[in-house]
PDB file of N, CA and C in Angstrom:
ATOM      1  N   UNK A   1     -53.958 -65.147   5.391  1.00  0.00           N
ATOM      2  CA  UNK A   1     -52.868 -64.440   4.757  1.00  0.00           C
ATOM      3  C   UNK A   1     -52.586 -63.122   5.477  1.00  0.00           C
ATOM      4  N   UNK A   2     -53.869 -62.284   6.226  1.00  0.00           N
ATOM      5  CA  UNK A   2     -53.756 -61.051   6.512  1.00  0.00           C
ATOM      6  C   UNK A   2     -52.728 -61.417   8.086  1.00  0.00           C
ATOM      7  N   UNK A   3     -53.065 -62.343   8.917  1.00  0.00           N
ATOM      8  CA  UNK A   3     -52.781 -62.427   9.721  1.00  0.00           C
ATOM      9  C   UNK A   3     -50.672 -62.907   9.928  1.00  0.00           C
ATOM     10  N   UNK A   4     -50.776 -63.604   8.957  1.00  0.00           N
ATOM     11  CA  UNK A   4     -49.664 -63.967   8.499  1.00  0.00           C
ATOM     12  C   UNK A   4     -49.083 -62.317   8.433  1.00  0.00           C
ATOM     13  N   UNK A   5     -48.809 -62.039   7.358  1.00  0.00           N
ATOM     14  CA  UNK A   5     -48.370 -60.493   7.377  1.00  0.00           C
ATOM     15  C   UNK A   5     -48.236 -59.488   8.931  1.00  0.00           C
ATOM     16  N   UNK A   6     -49.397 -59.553   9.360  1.00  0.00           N
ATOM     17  CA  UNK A   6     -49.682 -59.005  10.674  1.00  0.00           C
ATOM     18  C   UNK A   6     -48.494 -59.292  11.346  1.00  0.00           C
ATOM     19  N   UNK A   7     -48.694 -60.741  11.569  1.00  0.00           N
ATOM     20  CA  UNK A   7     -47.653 -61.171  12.563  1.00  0.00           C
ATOM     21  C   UNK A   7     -46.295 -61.085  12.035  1.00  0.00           C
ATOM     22  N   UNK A   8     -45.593 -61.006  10.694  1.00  0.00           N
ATOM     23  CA  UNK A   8     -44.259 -60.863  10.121  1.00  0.00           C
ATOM     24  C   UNK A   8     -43.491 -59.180  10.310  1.00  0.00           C
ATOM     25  N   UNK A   9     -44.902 -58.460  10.374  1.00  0.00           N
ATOM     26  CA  UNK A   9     -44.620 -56.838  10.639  1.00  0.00           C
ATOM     27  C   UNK A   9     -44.661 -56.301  12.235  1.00  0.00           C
ATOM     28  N   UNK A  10     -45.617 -57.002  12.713  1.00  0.00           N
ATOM     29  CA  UNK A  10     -45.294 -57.247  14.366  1.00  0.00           C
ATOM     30  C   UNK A  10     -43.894 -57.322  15.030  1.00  0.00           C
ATOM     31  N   UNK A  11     -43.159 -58.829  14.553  1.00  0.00           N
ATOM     32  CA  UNK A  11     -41.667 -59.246  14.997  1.00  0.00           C
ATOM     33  C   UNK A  11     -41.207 -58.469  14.196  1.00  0.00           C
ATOM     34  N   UNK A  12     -41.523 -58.016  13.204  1.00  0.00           N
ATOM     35  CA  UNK A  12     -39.914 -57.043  12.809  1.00  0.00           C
ATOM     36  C   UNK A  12     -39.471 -55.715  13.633  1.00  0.00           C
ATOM     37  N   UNK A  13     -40.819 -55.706  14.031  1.00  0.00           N
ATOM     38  CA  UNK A  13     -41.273 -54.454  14.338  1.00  0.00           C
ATOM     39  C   UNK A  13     -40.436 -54.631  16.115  1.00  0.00           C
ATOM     40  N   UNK A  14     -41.362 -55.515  16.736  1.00  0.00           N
ATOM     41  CA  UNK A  14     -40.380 -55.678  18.004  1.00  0.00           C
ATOM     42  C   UNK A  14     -39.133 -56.171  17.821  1.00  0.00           C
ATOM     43  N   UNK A  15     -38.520 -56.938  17.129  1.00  0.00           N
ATOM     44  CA  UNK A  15     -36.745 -56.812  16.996  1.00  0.00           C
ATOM     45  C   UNK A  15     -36.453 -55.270  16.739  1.00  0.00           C
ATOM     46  N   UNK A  16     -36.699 -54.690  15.883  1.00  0.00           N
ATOM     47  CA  UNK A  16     -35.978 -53.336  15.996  1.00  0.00           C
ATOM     48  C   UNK A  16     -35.959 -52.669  16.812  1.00  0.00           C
ATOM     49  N   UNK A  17     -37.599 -52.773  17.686  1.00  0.00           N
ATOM     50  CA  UNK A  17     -37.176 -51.725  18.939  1.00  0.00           C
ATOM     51  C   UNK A  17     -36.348 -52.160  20.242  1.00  0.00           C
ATOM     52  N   UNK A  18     -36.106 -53.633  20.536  1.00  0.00           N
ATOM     53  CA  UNK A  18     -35.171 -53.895  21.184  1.00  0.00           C
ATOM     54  C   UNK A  18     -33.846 -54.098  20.894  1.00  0.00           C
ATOM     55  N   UNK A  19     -33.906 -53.551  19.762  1.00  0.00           N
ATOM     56  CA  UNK A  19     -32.069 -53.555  19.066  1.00  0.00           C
ATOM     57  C   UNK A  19     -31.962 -51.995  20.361  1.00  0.00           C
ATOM     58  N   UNK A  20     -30.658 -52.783  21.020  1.00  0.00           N
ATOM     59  CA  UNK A  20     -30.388 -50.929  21.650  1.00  0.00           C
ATOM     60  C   UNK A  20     -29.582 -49.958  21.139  1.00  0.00           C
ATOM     61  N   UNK A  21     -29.983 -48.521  20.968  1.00  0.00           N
ATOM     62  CA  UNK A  21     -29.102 -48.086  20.065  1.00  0.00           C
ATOM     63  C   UNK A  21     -28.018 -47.570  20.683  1.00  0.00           C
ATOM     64  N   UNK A  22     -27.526 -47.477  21.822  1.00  0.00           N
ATOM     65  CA  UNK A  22     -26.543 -47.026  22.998  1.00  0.00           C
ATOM     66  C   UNK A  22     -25.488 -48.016  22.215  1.00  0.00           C
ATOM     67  N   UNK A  23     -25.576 -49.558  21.597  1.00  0.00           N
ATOM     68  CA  UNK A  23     -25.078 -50.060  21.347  1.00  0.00           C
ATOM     69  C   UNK A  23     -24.194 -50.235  19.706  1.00  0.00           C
ATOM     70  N   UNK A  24     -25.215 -49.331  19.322  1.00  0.00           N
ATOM     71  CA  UNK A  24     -24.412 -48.851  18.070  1.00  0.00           C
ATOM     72  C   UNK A  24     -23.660 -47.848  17.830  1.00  0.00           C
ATOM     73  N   UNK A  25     -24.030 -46.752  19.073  1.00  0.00           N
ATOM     74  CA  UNK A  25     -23.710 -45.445  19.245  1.00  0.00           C
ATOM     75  C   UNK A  25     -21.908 -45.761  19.769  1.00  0.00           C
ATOM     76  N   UNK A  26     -21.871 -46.053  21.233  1.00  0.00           N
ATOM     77  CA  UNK A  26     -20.536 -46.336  21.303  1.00  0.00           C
ATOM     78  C   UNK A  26     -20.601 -45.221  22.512  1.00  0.00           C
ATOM     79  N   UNK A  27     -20.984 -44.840  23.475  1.00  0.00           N
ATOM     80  CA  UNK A  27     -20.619 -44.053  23.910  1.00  0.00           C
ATOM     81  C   UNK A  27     -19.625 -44.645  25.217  1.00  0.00           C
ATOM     82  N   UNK A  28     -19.017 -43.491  25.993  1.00  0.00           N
ATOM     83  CA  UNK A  28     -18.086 -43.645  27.408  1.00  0.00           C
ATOM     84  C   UNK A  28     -18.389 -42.799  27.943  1.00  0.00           C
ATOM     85  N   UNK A  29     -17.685 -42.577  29.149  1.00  0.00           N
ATOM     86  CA  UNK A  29     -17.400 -41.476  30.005  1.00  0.00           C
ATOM     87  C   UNK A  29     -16.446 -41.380  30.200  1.00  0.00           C
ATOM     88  N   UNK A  30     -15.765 -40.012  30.129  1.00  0.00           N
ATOM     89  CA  UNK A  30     -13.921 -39.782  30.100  1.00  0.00           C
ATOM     90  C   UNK A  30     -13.959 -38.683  31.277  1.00  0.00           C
ATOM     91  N   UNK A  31     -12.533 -38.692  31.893  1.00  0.00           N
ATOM     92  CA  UNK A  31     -12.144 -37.982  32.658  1.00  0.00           C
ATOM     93  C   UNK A  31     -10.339 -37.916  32.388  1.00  0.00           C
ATOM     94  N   UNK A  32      -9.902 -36.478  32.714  1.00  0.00           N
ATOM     95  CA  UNK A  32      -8.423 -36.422  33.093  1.00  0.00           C
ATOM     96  C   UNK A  32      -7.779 -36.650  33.947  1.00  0.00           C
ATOM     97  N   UNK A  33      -7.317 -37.986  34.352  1.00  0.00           N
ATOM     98  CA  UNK A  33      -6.118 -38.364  35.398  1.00  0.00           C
ATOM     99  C   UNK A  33      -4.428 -37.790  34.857  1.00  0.00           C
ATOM    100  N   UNK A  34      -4.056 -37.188  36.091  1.00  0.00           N
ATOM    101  CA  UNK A  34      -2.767 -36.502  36.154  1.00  0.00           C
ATOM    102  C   UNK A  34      -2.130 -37.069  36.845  1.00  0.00           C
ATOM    103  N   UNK A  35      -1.092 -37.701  36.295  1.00  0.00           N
ATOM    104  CA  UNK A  35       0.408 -38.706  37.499  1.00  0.00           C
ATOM    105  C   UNK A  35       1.558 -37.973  37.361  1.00  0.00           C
ATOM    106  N   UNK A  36       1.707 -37.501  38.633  1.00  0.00           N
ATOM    107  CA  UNK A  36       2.847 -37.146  38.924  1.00  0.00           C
ATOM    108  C   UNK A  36       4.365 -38.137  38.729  1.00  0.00           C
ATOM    109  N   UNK A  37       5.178 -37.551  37.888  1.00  0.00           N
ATOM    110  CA  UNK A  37       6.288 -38.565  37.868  1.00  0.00           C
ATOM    111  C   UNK A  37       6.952 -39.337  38.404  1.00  0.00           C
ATOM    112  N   UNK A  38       8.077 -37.876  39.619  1.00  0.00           N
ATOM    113  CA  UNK A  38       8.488 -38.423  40.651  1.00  0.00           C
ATOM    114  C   UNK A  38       7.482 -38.785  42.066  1.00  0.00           C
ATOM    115  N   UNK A  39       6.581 -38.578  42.414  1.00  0.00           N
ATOM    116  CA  UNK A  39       5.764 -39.128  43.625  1.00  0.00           C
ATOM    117  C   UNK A  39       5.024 -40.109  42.896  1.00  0.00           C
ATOM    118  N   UNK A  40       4.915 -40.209  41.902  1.00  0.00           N
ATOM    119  CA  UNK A  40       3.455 -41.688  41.494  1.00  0.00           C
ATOM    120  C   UNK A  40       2.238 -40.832  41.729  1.00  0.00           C
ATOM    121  N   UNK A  41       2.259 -39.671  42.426  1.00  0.00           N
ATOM    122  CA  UNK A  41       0.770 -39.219  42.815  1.00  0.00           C
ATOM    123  C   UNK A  41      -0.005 -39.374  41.534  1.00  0.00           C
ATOM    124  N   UNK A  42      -1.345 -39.575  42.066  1.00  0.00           N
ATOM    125  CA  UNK A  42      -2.343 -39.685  40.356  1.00  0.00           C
ATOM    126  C   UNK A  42      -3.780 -38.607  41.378  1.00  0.00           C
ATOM    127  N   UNK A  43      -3.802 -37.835  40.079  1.00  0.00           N
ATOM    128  CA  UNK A  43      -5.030 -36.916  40.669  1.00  0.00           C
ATOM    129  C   UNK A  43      -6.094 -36.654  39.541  1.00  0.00           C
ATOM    130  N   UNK A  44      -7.581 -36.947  39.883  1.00  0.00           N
ATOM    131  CA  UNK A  44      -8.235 -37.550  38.742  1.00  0.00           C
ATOM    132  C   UNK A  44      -9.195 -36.237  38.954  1.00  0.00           C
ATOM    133  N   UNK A  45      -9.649 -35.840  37.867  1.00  0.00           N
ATOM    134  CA  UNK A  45     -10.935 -34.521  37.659  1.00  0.00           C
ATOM    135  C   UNK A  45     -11.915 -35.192  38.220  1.00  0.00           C
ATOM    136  N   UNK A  46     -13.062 -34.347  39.060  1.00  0.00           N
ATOM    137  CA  UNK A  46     -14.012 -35.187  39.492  1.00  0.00           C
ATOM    138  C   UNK A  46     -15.082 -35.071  38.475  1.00  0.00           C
ATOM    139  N   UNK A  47     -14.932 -34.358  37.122  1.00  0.00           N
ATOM    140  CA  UNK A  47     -16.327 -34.364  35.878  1.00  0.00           C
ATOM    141  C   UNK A  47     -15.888 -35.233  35.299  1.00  0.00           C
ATOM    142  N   UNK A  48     -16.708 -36.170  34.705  1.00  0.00           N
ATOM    143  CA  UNK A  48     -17.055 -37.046  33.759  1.00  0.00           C
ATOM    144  C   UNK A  48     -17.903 -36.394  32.305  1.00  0.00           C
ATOM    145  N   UNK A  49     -17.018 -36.721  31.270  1.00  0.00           N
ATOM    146  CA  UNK A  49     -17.781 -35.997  30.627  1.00  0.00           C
ATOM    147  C   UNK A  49     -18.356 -37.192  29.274  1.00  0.00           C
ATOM    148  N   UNK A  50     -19.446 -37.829  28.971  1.00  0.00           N
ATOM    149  CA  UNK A  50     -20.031 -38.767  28.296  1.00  0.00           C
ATOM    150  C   UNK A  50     -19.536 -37.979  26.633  1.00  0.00           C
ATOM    151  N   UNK A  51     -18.745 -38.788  26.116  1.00  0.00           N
ATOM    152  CA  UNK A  51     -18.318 -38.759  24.758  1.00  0.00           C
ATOM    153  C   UNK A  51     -19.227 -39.956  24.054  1.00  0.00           C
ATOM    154  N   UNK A  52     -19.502 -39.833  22.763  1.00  0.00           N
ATOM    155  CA  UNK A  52     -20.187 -41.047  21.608  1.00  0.00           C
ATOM    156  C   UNK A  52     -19.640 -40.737  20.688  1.00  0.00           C
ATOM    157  N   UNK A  53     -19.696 -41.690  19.768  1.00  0.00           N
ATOM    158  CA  UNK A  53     -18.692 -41.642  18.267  1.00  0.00           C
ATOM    159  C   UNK A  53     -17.868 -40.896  18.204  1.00  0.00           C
ATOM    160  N   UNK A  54     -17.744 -40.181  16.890  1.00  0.00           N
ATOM    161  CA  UNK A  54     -16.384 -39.413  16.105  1.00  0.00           C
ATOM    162  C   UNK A  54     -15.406 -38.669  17.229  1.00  0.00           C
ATOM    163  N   UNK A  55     -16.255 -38.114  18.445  1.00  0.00           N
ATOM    164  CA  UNK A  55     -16.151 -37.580  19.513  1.00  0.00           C
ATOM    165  C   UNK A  55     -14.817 -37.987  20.685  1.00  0.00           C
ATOM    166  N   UNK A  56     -15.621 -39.949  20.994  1.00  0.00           N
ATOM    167  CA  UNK A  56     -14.901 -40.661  21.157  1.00  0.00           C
ATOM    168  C   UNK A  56     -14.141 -41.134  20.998  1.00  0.00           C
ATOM    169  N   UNK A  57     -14.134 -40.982  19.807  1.00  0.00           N
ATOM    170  CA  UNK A  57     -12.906 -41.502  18.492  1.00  0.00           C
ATOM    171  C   UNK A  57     -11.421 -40.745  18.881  1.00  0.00           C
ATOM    172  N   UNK A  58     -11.991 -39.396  18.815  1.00  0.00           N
ATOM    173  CA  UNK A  58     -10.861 -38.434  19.169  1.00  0.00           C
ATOM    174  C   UNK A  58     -10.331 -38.195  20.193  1.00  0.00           C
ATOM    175  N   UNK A  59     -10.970 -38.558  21.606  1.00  0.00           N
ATOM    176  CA  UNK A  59     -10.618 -38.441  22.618  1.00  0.00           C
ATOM    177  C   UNK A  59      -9.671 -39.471  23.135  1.00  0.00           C
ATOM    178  N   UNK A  60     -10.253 -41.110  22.653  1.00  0.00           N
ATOM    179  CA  UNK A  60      -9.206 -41.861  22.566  1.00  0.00           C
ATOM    180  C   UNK A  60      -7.923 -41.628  21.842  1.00  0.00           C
ATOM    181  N   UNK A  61      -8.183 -41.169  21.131  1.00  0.00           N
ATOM    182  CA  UNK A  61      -6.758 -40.910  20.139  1.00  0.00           C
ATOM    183  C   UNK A  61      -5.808 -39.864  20.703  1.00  0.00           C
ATOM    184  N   UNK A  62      -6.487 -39.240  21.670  1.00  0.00           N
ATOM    185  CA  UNK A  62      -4.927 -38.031  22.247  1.00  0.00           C
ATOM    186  C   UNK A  62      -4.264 -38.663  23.251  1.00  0.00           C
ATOM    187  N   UNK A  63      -3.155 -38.592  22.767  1.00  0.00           N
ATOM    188  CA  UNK A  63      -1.740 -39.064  23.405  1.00  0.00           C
ATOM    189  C   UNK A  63      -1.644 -38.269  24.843  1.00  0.00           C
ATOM    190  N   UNK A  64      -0.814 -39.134  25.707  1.00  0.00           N
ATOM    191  CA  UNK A  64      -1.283 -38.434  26.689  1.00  0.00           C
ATOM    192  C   UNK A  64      -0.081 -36.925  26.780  1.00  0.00           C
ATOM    193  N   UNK A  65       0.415 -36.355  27.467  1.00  0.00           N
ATOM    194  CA  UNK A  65       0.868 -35.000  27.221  1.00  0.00           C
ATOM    195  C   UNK A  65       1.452 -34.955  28.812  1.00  0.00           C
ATOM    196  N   UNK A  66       2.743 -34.758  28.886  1.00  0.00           N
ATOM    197  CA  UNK A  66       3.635 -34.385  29.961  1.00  0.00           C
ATOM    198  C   UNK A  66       4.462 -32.928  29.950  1.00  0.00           C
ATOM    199  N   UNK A  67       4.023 -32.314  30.959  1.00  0.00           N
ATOM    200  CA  UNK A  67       4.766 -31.203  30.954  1.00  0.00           C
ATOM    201  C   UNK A  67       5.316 -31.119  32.593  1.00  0.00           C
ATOM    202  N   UNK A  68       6.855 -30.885  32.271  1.00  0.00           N
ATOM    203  CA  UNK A  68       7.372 -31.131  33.097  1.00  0.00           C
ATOM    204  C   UNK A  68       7.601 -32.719  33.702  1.00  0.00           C
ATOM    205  N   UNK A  69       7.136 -32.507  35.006  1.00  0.00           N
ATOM    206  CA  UNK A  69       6.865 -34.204  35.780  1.00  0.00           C
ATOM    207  C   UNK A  69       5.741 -34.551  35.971  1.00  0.00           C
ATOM    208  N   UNK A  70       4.602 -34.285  35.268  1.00  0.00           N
ATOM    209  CA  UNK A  70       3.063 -34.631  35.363  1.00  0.00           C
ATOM    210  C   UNK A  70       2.734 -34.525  33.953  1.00  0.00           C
ATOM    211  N   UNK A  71       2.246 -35.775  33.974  1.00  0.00           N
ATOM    212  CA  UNK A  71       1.713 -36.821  32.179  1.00  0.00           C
ATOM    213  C   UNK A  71       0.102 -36.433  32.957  1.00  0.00           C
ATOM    214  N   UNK A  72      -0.506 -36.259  31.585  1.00  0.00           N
ATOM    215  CA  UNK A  72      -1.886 -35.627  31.904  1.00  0.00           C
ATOM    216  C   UNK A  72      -2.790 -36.822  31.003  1.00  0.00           C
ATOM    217  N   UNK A  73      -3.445 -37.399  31.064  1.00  0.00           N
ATOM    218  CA  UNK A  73      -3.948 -37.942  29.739  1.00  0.00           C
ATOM    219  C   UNK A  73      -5.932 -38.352  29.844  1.00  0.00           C
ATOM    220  N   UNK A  74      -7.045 -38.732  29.272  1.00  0.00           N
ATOM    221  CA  UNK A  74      -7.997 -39.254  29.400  1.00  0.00           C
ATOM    222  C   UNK A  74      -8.233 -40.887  29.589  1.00  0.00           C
ATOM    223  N   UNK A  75      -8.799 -40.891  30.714  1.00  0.00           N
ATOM    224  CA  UNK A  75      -9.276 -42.142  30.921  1.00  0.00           C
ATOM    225  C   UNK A  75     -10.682 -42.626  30.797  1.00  0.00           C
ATOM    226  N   UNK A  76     -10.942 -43.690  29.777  1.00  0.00           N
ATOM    227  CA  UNK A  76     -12.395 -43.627  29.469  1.00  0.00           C
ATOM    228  C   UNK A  76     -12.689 -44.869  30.485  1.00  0.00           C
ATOM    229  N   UNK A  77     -14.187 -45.186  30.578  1.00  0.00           N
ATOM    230  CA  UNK A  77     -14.928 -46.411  31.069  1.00  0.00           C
ATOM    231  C   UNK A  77     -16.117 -46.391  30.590  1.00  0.00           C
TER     232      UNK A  77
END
């Protein structure tokens, strides 16, 4: 019986620690690409900055923003 138990608290025990939590978390890495209107030019920040949740949430959610002839916006991966 003891062993039984043993072994039921064992596997629970290793499923949880290979649950990954990166995978519940949600994170990216975002950067600001800037396209120029009339040339097409696109000019990208060279920082990456790692967003996770609510964070992410928000960063996806901003529209991108043109002033003048250059639309500015975040690009995640």
């Amino acid at each position: 019986m003891k062993r039984k138990i043993l072994f039921t608290l064992l596997f629970a025990l290793i499923t949880w620690a290979v649950t990954s939590c990166e995978d519940l978390i949600r994170c990216k890495k975002c950067r600001l690409v800037s396209t120029d209107l009339l040339t097409g030019e696109v000019t990208y920040d060279p920082n990456e900055t790692e967003y996770c949740g609510a964070a992410l949430a928000a960063i996806q959610a901003t529209p991108p923003k043109t002033m003048g002839n250059v639309t500015t916006e975040y690009v995640c991966r």
